[in-house]
Protein backbone atom coordinates (compact mmCIF):
# COMPACT_ATOMS: atom_id res chain seq x y z
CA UNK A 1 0.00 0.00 0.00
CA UNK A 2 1.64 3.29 -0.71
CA UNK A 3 2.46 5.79 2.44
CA UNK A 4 -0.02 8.77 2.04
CA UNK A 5 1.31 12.29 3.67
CA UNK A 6 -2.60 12.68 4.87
CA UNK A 7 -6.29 10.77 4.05
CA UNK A 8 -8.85 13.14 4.46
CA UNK A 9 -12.67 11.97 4.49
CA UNK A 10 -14.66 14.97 3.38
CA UNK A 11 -18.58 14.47 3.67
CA UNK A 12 -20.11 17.06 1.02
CA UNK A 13 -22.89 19.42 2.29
CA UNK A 14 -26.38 19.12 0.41
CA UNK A 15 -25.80 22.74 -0.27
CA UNK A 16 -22.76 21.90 -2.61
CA UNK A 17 -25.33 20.07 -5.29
CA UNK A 18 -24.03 20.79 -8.86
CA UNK A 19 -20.83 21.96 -8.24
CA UNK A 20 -17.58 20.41 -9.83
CA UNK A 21 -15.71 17.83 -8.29
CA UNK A 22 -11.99 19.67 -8.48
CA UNK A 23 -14.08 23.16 -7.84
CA UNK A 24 -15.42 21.82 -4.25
CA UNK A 25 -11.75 20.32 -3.16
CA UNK A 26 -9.69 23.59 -4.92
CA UNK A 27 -12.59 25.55 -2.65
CA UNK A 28 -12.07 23.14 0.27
CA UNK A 29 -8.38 22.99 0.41
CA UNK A 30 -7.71 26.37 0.72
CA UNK A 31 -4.39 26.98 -1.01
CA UNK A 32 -4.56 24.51 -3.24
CA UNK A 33 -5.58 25.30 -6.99
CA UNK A 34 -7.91 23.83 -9.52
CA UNK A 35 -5.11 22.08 -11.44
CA UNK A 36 -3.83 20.48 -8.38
CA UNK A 37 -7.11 19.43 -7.45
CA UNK A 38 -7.60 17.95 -11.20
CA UNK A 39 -3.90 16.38 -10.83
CA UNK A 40 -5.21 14.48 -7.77
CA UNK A 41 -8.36 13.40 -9.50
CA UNK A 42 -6.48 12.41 -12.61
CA UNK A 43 -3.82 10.27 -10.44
CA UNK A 44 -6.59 8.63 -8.49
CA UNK A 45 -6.27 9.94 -5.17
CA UNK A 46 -9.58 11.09 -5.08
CA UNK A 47 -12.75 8.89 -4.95
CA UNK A 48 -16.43 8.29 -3.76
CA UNK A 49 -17.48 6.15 -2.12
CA UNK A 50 -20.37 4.01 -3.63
CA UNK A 51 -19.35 5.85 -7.16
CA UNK A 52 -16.92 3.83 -9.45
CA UNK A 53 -15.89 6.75 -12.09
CA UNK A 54 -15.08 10.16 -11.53
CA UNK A 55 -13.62 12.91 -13.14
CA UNK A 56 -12.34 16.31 -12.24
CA UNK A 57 -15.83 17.79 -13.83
CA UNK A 58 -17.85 15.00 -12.32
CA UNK A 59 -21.16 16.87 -10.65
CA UNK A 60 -21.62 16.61 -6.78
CA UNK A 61 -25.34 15.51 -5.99
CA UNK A 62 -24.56 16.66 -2.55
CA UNK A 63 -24.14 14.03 0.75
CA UNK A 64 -21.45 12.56 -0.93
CA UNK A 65 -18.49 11.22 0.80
CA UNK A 66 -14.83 11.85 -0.46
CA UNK A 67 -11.80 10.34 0.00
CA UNK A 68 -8.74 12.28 -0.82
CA UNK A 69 -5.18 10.69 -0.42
CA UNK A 70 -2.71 13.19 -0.11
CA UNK A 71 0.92 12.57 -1.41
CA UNK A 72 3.89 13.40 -0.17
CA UNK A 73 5.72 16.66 -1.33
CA UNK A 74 7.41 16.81 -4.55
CA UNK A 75 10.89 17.12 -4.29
CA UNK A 76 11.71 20.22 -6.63
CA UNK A 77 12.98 23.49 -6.81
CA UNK A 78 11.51 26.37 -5.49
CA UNK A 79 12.73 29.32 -8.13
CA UNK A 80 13.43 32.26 -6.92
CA UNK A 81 11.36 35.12 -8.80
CA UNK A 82 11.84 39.07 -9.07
CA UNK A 83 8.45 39.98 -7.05
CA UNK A 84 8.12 43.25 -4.66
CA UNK A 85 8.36 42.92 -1.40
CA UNK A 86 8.08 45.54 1.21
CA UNK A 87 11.25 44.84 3.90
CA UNK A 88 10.81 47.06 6.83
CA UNK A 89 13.70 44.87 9.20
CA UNK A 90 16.61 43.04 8.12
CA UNK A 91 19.49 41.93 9.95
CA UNK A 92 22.29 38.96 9.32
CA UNK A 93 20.18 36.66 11.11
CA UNK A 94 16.37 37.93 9.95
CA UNK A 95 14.64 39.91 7.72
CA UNK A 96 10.55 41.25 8.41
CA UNK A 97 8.26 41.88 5.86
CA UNK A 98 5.14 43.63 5.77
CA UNK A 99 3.37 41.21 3.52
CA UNK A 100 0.41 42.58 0.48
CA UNK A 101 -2.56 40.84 0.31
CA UNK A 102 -3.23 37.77 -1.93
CA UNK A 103 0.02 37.03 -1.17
CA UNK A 104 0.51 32.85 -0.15
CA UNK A 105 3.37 32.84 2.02
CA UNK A 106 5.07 29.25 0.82
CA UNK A 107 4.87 27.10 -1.85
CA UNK A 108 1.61 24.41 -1.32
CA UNK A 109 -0.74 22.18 -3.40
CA UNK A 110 -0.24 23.62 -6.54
CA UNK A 111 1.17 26.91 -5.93
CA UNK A 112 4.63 26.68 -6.66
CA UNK A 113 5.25 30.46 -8.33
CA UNK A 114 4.74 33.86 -7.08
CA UNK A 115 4.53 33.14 -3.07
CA UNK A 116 6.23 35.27 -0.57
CA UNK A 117 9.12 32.40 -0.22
CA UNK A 118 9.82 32.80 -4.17
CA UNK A 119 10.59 36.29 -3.53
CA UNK A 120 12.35 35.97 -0.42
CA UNK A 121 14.58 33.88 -2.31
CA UNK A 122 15.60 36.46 -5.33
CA UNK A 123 16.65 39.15 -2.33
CA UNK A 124 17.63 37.13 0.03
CA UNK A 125 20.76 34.09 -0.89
CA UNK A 126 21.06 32.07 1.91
CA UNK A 127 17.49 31.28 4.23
CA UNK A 128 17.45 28.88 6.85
CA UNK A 129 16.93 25.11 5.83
CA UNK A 130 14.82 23.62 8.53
CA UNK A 131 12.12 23.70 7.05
CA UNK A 132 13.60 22.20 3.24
CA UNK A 133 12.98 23.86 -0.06
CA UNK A 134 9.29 24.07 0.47
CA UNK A 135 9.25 26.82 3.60
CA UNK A 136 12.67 28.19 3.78
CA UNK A 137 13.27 29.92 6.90
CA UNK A 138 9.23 30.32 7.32
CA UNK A 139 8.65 30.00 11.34
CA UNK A 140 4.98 31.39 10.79
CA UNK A 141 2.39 32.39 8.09
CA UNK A 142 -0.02 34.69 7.64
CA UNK A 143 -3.62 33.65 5.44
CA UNK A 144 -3.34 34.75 2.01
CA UNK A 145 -5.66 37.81 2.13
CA UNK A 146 -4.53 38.97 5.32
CA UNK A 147 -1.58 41.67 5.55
CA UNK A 148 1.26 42.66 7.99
CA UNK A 149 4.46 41.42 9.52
CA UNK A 150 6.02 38.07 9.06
CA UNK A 151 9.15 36.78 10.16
CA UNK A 152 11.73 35.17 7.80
CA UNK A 153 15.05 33.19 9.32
CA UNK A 154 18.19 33.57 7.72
CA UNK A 155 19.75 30.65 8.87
CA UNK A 156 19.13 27.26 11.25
CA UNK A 157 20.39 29.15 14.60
CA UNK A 158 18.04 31.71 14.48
CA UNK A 159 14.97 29.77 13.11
CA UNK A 160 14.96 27.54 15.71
CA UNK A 161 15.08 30.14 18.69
CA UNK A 162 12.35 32.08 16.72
CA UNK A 163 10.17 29.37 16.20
CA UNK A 164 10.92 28.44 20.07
CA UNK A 165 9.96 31.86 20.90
CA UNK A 166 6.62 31.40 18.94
CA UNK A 167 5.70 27.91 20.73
CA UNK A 168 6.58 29.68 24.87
CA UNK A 169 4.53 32.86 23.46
CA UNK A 170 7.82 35.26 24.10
CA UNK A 171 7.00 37.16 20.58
CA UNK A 172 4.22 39.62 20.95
CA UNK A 173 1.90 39.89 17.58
CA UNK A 174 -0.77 42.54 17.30
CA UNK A 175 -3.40 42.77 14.86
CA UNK A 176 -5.55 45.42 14.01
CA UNK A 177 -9.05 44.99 12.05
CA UNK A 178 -12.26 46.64 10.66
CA UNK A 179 -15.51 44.11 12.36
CA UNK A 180 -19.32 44.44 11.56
CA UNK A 181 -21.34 45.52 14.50
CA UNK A 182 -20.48 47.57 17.30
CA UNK A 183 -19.42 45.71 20.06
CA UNK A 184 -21.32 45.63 24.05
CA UNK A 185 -17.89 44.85 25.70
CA UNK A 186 -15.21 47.44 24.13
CA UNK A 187 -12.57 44.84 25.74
CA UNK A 188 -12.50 41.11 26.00
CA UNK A 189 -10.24 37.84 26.00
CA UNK A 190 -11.73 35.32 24.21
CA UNK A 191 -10.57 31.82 25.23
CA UNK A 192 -11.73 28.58 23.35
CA UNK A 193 -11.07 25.31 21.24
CA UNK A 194 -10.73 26.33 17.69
CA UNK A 195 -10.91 22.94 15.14
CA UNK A 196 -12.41 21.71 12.01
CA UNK A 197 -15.82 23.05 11.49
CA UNK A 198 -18.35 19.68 11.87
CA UNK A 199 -20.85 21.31 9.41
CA UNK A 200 -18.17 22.96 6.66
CA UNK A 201 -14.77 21.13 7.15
CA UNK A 202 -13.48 24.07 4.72
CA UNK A 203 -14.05 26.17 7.88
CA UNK A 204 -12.39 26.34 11.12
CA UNK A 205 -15.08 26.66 13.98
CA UNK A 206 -14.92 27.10 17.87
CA UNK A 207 -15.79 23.57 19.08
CA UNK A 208 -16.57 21.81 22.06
CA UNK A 209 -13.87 18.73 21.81
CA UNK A 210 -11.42 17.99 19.28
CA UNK A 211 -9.76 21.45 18.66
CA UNK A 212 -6.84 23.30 19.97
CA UNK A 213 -6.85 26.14 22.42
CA UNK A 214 -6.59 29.33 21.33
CA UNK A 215 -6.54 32.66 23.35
CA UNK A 216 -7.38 35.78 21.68
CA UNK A 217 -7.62 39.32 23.71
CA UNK A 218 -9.32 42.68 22.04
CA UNK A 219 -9.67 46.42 22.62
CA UNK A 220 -12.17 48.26 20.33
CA UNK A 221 -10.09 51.30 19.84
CA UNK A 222 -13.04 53.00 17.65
CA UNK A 223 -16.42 52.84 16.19
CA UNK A 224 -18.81 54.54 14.25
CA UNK A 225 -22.57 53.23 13.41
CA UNK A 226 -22.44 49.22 12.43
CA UNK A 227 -18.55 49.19 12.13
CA UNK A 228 -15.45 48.95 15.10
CA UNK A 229 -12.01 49.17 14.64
CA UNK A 230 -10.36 46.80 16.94
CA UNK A 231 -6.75 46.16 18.27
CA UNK A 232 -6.47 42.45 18.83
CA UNK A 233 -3.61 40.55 20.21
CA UNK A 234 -3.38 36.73 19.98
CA UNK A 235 -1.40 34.10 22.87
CA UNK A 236 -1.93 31.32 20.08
CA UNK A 237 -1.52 30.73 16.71
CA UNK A 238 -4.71 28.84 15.61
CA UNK A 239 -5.27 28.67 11.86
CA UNK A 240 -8.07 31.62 11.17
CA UNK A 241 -8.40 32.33 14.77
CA UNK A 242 -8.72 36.01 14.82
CA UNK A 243 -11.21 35.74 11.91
CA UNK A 244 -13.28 32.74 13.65
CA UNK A 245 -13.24 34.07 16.99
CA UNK A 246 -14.49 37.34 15.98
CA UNK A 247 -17.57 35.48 13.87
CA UNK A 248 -17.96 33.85 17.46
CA UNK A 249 -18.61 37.21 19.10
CA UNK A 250 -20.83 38.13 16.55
CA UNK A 251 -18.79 40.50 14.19
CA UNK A 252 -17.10 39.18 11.47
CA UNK A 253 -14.37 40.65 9.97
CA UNK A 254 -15.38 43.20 7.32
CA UNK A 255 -14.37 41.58 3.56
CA UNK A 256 -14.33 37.79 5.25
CA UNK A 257 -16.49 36.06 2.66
CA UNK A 258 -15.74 32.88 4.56
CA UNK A 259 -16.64 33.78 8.13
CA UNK A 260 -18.69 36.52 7.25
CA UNK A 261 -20.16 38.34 4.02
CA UNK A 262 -19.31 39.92 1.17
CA UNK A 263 -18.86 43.42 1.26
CA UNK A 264 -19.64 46.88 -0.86
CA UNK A 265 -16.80 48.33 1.08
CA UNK A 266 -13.71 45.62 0.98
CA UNK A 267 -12.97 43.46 -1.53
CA UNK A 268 -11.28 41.03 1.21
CA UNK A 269 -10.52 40.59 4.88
CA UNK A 270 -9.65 43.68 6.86
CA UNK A 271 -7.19 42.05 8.91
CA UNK A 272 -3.59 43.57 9.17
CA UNK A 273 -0.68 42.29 11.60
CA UNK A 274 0.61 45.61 12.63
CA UNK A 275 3.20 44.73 15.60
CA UNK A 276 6.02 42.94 16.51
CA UNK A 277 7.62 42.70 19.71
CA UNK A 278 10.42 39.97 20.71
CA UNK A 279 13.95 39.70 21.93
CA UNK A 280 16.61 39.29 18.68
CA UNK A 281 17.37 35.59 18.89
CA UNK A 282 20.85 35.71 18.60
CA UNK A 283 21.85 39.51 20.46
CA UNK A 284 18.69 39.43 22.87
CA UNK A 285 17.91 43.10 22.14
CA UNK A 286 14.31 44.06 22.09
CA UNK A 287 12.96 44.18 18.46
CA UNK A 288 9.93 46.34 18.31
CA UNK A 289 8.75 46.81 14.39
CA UNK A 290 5.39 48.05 13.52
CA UNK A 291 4.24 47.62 9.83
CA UNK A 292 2.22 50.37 8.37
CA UNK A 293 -1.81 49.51 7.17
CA UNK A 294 -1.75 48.75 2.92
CA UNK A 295 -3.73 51.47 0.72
CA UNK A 296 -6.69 49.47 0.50
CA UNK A 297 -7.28 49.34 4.35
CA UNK A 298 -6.53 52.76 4.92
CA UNK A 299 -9.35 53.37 2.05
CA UNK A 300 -11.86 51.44 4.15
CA UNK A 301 -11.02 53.14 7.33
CA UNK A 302 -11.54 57.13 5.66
CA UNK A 303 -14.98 55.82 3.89
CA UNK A 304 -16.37 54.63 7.11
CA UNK A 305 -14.77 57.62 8.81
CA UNK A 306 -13.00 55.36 11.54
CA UNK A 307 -9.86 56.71 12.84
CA UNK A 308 -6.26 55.29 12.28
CA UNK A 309 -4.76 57.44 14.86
CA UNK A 310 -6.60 55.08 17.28
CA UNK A 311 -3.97 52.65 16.59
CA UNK A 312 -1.67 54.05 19.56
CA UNK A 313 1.34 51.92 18.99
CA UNK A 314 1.40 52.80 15.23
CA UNK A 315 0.35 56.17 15.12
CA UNK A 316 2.52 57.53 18.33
């Protein structure tokens, strides 16, 4: 039997009725594209069960339930490529970015080309290995709509005290972001088990048993009539937690088509990681870097009339 990297059992919602086969996984996997998808269909890692031929436009009657058999990572070569990116630290040991939005940050599931890491590696020679050719020197990721400050290693030394800083919560990350609603506690901390969502397993959910736990803590800094700017800072690193733990409060991020709805005003999630604050991994010296908000989500914030200057450690 050959060794699968992951077998994933995916039971299709009744809602999903009519869509394609590789449309529903390329939607369900999240950074995976529609030829990847169709490469896994066309290599026979993906059936259904009870059906005996499918194909990548096969039609989902909805209640269906998928198998998909994920194979190991292709050895290859990430190229590097001559993309922009916006550097706003860089040492011997590190370098910061203040990433754009629909930016992936590594190579995965069919992205190979234009991802943060291929243009890491055009400025940037040597990046730590630890993590192979895949996610050089990557010790943490931002989604792919989100923007703000991530953290690239230069070599193995300082990847693994950054990524030990990450896991004993020593690196202090703060978010800011636009939510729907105005808010009847201006301050909270929001503690739960973040997982798989049991009714949309495209979705990550706060659950009851079989999550992680994941501490978020928020300050709404501003607000005007149906809107709040808050200033959120995170103890965990839970896949979509900011995004999923606002939904749980009640006010999804504005532009968050999957925890949320579309929006006349942003044409994706207003969530920007503003602030980092950690000790340099191989001097100890406080690093404090603060990443400035991208045109579009300073657009949002003077059309709703909500006030930037609110963000104290940016703005001071």
């Amino acid at each position: 039997m050959e060794n699968y990297k992951e077998i994933i059992e995916i039971k299709v919602d009744e809602k999903e009725k009519g869509k394609r086969l590789d449309t529903y996984l390329s939607e369900f996997f999240e950074d995976a594209t529609r030829t990847y998808t169709q490469k896994l269909i066309d290599n026979e890692n993906v059936s259904i069960v009870n059906k005996e031929k499918i194909k990548s436009g096969t039609k989902l009657k909805g209640k269906e339930l998928i198998i998909v058999k994920i194979p190991h990572d292709e050895m290859l070569e990430v190229l590097a490529e001559d993309l922009p990116i916006d550097i706003v630290y860089e040492d011997k040991d590190l370098l910061i970015i203040n990433k754009d939005s629909g930016v992936i940050v590594h190579p995965a599931q069919g992205y190979y080309t234009g991802t943060l890491v291929n243009a890491v590696l055009y400025h940037i020679k040597d990046l730590s290995s630890i993590n192979g050719v895949i996610r050089p020197g990557i010790v943490h990721r931002l989604d792919k709509d989100t923007t703000g400050l991530i953290i690239i290693a230069k070599n193995d030394v300082s990847h693994v005290k950054l990524t030990d800083m990450f896991k004993n919560k020593t690196i202090e990350k703060r978010y800011v972001c636009i939510c729907k609603g105005n808010f009847r506690n201006y301050k909270g901390r929001i503690e739960t088990l973040i997982g798989r969502d049991p009714r949309d397993r495209k979705k990550m959910a706060v659950v009851l048993d079989n999550g992680k736990n994941a501490v978020t803590n928020y300050e709404v800094i501003d607000a005007v009539d149906g809107f709040s700017l808050v200033d959120v800072g995170i103890e965990t690193g839970r896949t979509h937690q900011i995004r999923v733990h606002m939904k749980s409060l009640n006010h999804p991020i504005l532009g968050d088509t999957t925890y949320g709805n579309s929006s006349d005003f942003a044409k994706r999630q207003m969530l920007h990681s503003y602030y980092l604050k950690f000790n340099h991994p191989r001097t100890e010296e406080e690093i404090v870097v603060l990443g400035d908000l991208k045109d579009d989500f300073k657009s949002v914030l003077k059309r709703l009339k909500l006030d930037p200057t609110k963000i104290t450690r940016l703005f001071k």
